[in-house]
Structure formats: structure tokens, C-alpha cells
Protein backbone atom coordinates (compact mmCIF):
# COMPACT_ATOMS: atom_id res chain seq x y z
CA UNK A 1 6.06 -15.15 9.52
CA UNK A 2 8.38 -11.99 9.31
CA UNK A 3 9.71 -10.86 12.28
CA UNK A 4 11.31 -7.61 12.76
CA UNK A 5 15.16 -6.62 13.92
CA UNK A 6 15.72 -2.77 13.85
CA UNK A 7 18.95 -2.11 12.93
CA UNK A 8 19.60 1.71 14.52
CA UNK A 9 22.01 0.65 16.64
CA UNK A 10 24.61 -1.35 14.60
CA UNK A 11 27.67 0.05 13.68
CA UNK A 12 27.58 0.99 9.47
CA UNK A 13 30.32 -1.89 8.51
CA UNK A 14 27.21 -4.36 9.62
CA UNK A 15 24.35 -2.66 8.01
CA UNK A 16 24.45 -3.86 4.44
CA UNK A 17 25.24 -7.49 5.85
CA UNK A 18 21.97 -7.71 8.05
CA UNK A 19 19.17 -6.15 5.65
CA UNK A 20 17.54 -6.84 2.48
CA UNK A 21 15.50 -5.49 -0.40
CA UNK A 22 11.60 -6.00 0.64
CA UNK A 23 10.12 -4.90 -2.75
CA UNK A 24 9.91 -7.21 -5.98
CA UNK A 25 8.45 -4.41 -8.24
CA UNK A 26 7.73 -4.97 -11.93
CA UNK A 27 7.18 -1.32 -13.64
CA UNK A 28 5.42 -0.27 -16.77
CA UNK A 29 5.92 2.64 -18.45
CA UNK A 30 3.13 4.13 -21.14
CA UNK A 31 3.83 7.26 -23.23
CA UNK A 32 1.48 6.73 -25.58
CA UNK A 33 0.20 10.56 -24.22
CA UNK A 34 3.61 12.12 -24.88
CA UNK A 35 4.22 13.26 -28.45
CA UNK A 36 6.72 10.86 -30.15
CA UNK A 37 9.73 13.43 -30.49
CA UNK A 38 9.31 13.85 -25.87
CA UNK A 39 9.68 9.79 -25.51
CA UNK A 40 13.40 10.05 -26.21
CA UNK A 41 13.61 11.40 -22.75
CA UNK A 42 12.21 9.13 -20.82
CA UNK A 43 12.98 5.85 -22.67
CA UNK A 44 14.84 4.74 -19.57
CA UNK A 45 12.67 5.79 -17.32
CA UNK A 46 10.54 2.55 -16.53
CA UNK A 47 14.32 0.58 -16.11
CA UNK A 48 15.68 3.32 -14.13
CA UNK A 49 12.18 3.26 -11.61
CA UNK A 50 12.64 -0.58 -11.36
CA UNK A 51 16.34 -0.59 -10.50
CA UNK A 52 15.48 1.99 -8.09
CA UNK A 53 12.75 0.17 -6.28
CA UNK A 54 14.12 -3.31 -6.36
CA UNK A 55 17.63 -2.82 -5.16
CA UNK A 56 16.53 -0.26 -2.36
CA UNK A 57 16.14 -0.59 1.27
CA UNK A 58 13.76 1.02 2.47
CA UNK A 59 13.08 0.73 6.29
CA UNK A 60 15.72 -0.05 8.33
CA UNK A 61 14.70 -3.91 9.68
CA UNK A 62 16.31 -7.22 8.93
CA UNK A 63 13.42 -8.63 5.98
CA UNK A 64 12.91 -12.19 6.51
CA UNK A 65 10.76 -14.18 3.87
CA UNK A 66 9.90 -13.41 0.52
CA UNK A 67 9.91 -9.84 -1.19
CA UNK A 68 6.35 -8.40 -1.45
CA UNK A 69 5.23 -8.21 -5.23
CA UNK A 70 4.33 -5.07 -6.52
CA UNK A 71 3.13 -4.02 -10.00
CA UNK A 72 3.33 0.05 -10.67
CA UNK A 73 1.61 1.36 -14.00
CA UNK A 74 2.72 4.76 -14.94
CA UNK A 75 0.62 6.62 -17.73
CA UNK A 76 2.58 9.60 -18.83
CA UNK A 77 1.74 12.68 -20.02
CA UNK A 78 3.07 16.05 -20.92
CA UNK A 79 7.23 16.23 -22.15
CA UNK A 80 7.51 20.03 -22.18
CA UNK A 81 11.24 21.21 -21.37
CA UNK A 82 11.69 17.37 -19.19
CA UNK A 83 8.38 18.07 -17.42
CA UNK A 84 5.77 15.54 -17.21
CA UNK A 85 2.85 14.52 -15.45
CA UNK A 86 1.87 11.26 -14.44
CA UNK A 87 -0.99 8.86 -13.20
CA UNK A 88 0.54 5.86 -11.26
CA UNK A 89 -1.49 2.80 -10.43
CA UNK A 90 -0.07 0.62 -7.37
CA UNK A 91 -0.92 -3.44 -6.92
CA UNK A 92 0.90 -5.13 -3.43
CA UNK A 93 0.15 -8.90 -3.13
CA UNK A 94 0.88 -10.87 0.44
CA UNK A 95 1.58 -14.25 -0.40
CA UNK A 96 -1.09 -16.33 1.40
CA UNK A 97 0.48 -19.45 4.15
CA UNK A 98 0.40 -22.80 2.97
CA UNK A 99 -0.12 -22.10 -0.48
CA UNK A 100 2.66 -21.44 -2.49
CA UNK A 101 0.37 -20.18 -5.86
CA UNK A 102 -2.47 -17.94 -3.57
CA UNK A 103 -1.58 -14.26 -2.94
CA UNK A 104 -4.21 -11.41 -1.23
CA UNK A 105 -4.80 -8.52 -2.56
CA UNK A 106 -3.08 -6.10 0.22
CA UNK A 107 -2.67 -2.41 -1.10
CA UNK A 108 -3.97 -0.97 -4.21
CA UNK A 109 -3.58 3.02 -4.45
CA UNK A 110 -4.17 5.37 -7.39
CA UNK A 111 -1.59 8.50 -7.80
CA UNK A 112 -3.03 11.22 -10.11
CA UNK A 113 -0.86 14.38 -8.42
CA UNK A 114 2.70 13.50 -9.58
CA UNK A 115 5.14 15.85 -11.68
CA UNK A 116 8.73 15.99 -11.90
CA UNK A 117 11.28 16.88 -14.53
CA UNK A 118 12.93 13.74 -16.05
CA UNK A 119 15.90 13.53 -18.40
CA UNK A 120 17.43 10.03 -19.71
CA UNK A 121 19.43 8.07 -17.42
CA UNK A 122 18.79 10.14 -14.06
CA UNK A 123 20.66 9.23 -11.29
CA UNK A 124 17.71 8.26 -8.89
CA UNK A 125 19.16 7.96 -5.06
CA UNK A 126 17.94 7.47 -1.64
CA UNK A 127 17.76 9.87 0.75
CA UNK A 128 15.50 9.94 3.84
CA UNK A 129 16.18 13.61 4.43
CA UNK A 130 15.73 14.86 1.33
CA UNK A 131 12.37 15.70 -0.72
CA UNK A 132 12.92 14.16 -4.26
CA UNK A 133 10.22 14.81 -7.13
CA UNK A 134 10.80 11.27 -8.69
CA UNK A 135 11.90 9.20 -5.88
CA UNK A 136 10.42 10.53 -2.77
CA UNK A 137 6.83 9.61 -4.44
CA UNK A 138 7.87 6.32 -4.62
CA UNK A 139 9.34 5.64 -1.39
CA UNK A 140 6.16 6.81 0.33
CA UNK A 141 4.11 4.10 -1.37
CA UNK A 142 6.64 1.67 -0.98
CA UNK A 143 7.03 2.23 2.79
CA UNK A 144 3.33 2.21 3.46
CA UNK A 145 3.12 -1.23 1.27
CA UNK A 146 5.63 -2.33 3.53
CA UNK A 147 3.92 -0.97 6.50
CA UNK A 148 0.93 -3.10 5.60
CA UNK A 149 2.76 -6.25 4.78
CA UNK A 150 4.17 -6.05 8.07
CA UNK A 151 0.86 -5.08 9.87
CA UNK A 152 -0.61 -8.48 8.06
CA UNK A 153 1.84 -10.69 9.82
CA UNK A 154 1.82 -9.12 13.60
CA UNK A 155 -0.08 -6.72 15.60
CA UNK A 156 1.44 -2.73 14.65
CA UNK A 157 4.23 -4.28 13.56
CA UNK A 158 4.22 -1.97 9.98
CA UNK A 159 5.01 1.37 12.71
CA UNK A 160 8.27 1.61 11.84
CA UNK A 161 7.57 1.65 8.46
CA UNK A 162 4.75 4.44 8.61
CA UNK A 163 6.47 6.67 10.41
CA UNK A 164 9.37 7.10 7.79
CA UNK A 165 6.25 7.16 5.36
CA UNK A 166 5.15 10.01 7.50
CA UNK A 167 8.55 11.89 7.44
CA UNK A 168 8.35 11.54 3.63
CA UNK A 169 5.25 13.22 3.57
CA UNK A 170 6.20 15.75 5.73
CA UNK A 171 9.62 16.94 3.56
CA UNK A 172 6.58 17.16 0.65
CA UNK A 173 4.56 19.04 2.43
CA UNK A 174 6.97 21.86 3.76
CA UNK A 175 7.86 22.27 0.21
CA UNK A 176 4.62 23.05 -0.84
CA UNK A 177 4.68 20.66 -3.31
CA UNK A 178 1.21 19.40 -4.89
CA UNK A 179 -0.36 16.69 -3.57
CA UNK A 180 1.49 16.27 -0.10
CA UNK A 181 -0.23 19.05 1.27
CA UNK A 182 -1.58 18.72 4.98
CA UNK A 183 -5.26 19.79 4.54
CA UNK A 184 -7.91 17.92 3.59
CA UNK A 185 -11.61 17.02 3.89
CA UNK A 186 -12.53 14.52 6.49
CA UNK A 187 -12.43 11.49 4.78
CA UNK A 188 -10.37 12.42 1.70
CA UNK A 189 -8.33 10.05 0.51
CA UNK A 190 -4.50 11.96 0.08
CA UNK A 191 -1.39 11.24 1.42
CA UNK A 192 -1.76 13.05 4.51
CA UNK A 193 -4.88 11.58 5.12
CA UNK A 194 -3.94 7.98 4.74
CA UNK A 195 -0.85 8.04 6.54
CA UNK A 196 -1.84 10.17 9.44
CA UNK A 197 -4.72 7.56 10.38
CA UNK A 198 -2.11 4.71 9.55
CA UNK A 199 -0.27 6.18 12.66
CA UNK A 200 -3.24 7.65 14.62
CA UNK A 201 -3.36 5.32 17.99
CA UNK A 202 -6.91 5.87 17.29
CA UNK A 203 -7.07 3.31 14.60
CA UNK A 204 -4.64 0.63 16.37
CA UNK A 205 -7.63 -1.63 16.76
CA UNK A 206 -8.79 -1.46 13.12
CA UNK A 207 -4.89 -2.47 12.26
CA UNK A 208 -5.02 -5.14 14.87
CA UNK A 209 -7.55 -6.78 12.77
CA UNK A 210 -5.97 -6.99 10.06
CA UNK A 211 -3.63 -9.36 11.73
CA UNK A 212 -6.54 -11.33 12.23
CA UNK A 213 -8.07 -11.36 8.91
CA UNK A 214 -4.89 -12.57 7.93
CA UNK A 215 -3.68 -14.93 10.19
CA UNK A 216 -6.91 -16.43 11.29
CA UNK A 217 -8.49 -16.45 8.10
CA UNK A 218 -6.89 -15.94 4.98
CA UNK A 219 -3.41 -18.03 5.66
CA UNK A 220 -6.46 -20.37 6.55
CA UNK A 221 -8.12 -20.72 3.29
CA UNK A 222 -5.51 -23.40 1.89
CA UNK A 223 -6.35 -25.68 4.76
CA UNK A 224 -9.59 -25.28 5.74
CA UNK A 225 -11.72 -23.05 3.70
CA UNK A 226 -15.03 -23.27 6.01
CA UNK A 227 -13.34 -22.19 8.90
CA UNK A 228 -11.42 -19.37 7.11
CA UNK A 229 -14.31 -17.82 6.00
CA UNK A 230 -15.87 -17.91 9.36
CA UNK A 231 -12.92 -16.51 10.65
CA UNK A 232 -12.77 -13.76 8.02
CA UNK A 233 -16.85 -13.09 9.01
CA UNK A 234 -16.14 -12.97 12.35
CA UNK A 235 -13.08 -10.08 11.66
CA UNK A 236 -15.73 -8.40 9.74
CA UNK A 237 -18.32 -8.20 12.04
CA UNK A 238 -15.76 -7.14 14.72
CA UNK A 239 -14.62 -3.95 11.72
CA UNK A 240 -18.23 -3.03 11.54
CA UNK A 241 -18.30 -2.80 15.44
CA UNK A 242 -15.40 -0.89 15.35
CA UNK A 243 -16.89 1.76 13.21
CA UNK A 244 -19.78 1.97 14.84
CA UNK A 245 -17.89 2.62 18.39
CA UNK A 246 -14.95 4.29 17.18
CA UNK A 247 -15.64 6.35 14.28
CA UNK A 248 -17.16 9.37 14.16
CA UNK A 249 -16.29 10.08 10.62
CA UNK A 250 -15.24 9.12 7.12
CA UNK A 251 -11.42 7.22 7.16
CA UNK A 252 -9.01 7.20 4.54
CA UNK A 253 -7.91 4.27 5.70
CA UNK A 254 -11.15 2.26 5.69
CA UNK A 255 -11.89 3.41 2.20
CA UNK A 256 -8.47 2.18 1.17
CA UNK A 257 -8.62 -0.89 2.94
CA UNK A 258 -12.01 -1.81 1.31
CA UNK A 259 -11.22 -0.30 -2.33
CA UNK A 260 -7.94 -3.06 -2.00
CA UNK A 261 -10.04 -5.68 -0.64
CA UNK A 262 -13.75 -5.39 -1.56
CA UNK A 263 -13.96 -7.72 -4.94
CA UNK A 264 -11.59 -10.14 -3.09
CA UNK A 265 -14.21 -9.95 -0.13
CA UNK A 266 -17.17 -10.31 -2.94
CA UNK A 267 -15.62 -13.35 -4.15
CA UNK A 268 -14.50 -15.26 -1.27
CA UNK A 269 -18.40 -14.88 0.26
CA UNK A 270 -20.01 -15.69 -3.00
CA UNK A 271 -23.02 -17.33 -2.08
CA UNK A 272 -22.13 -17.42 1.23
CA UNK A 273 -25.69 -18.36 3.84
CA UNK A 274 -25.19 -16.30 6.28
CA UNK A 275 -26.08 -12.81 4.75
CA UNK A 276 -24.39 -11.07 7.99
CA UNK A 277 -21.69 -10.79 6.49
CA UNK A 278 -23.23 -8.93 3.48
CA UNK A 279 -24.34 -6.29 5.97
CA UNK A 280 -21.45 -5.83 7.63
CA UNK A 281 -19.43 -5.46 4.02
CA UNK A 282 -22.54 -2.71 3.38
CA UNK A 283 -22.19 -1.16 6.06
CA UNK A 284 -17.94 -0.84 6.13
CA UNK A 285 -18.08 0.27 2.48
CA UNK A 286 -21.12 1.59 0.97
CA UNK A 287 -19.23 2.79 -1.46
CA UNK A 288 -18.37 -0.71 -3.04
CA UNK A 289 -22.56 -2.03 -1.83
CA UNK A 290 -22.97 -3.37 -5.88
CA UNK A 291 -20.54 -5.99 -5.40
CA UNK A 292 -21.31 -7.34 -2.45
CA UNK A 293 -24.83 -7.68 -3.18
CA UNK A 294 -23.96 -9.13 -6.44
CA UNK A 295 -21.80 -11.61 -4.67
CA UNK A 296 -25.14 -12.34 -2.11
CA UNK A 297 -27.42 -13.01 -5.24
């Protein structure tokens, strides 16, 4: 269980002495879009990224426990003058309780709006203030993969990590840079979006059940599998009541939450009797309605 100590208040001579790194991150760079004589220039980029990530502090809290694994896949494209374009796939994994070998699925984003000018052997520094076209990207993700790791083990307790997410987003988006800008469909799934329903009181209860699909079901599994999944129905029904009574709209967040979870859902419920929780799944995410009625055949 992690538990949180903010660390605002403590003289600087203490700081590095009471936090930690919470990111394990293993990075992969492909160029295989860039045209050989570009590559040169970002040879050291996928070293440099990893450094960055894994010796960085990110929200200011004592980290107990393990670091949260993260995988980041970077496709690059472009090389004109140092300029390149990028897709960036993001994997988080919470380590399940009583099972050292099980993790869960816990964030899994897609970033298809970053560009930034690269040349070999950047110095990449953090700086909460300051909007950054390499690193700011990536501590956004990495605080809201923090925010959910955190949210996973107590109730709201990933706020303090959102709202520097937020403040992130916010240097991007007085910049006018591309993809942090503040408008957006209903429902879109952006930056903006996903963090401003991450800290929207409105969706305090979804979060809250997180907890519980955690706690009372998944860190459950190891021990007693038939319960667990009970447990886990049980969240699920109480999700789909929550959409029903609180939404009156498409969420970000939901569609998130279920693209992350939905084959982990599909296989965990595999033949499961009690086609409830089918419905409920349906219902949640129609989006994702093929694999759960896969898993119910």
C-alpha cells in the first residue's frame, strides 16, 4: 500500500533525502520512417528519454513501494532541419497484491500530436514552470500514470499528481502549441479532456471505484479468485450506475479507463454465468461490445 507524505514544507537540504523516482520506464525508439542520413540525430534519443524518465521526480511525495513499470514506443518520423514528428504509445502496469508475477493493466494512452526539434545528446531537464517540447510531453503522461497508480491504492489519492498534470497542460496550452489546446468535443479524448475530468469533483465517485476494483478485487485474484471476480462485478455494476446517474455525456476518462482495461475485463469474465456483468461492460463501453461478447460466448 503506498501512502503519501507531501513534501512542500521541508526545507531543500531534506528534499532529495525523503523522495524517490516512481517511474521504471523502458523506451523504444523506431526510425525506420526517418531517412537514414536524419537518424544520426537522434541516435541518443531513446537513452536520453529513459535517463530522463527514470531518474526524475516527478510529484513531490515520499514514493513508498515499487516503481510503476512503464513501456513508451516512439515511432518517428520526419528529420527536416532537427524537426520530427512522433507517435508515442504508453503501457503502465500496477503490480497486483499477493502475487509477486501478476500486474493490471492500469493506463494505456496513444500520442499522435507530438513535435519538437531534437539534436544528439540534448540536455533534457525538469522544470515545472516551464513548457518544454520534448520533456513537458512526457511529464504529463508520467504524472497522470502516477495519478492513477496512486488513485488504485486509496480513495483521490492521485490529486496531487493531476493537478501538476493539469499545470503542464496549461503552460501547453497558453503557448498555443498543438495538441494541448483547451477545446474539444464532448467526449474527445485530448489532453485537456482527460485531465480536466481526472480533476472534475464530478467524477470523484467514478475514481473512488477504482480503489475498489483494485483493492477489493483485483489484489484479490491471487487469493481467492471467485470472490475477486464478484467483487470486480459488483464495482462494475456500481460504474454502470454511475453513468447512468451521473453522466450526461461522453467522458474521456471512461473511454480511457475501458480502452486500458477492456481485454483484461474480457478475459478475467471469460465464461463467466452471470451475463450481468456482460451488460454492464456493454453498456460502460460500447465501443469495445466485440470483446466482451466474445468473452460471454
Amino acid at each position: 500500500m503506498k501512502k503519501l507524505l507531501l513534501t512542500f514544507i521541508l526545507p531543500f537540504f531534506l528534499f532529495n533525502n525523503l523522495i524517490s523516482q516512481e517511474i521504471r520506464a523502458t523506451v523504444s525508439v523506431n526510425m525506420e520512417q526517418i531517412d537514414p542520413d536524419k537518424r544520426i540525430f537522434v541516435s541518443s534519443l531513446e537513452n536520453d528519454l529513459q535517463n530522463y524518465i527514470n531518474n526524475q521526480q516527478f510529484v513531490n511525495i515520499e514514493w513508498e513501494g515499487e516503481r510503476i513499470p512503464v513501456d513508451i514506443n516512439i515511432v518517428l518520423s520526419g528529420g527536416n532541419r532537427n524537426r520530427f514528428s512522433a507517435r508515442m504509445y504508453i503501457v503502465s502496469r500496477r503490480p497486483l497484491l499477493d502475487d509477486a508475477e501478476a500486474t493490471s493493466v492500469a493506463v494505456r494512452l496513444l500520442e499522435n500530436k507530438w513535435a519538437f526539434s531534437y539534436s544528439q545528446g540534448a540536455n533534457l531537464t525538469f522544470n515545472i514552470n516551464r513548457f518544454d517540447e520534448i520533456t513537458s510531453i512526457i511529464d504529463f503522461y508520467m504524472m497522470l500514470i502516477i495519478g492513477m497508480d496512486l488513485d488504485s491504492y486509496g480513495e483521490l489519492d492521485g490529486n496531487v499528481a493531476f493537478d501538476r498534470a493539469k499545470q503542464v497542460l496549461l503552460l501547453g496550452a497558453n503557448q498555443g502549441v498543438e495538441g494541448w489546446g483547451t477545446h474539444a468535443a464532448p467526449g474527445e479524448l485530448t489532453k485537456y479532456t482527460l485531465i480536466s475530468e481526472l480533476t472534475d469533483p464530478r467524477y470523484h465517485n467514478f475514481r473512488k471505484l477504482i480503489t475498489e476494483l483494485y483493492l477489493d478485487g483485483m489484489d484479490l485474484l491471487a487469493k481467492n479468485k471467485q470472490k475477486a471476480l464478484e467483487n470486480i462485478a459488483q464495482t462494475i455494476s456500481k460504474m454502470a450506475d454511475f453513468k447512468e446517474k451521473r453522466m450526461v455525456g461522453p467522458s474521456a476518462f471512461l473511454q480511457m479507463f475501458f480502452d486500458t482495461k477492456s481485454r483484461e475485463f474480457a478475459a478475467l469474465f471469460k465464461g463467466y454465468p452471470d451475463g450481468k456483468v456482460f451488460d454492464n461492460l456493454i453498456y460502460l463501453d460500447p465501443t469495445n461490445a466485440h470483446i466482451y461478447n466474445e468473452a460471454r460466448r
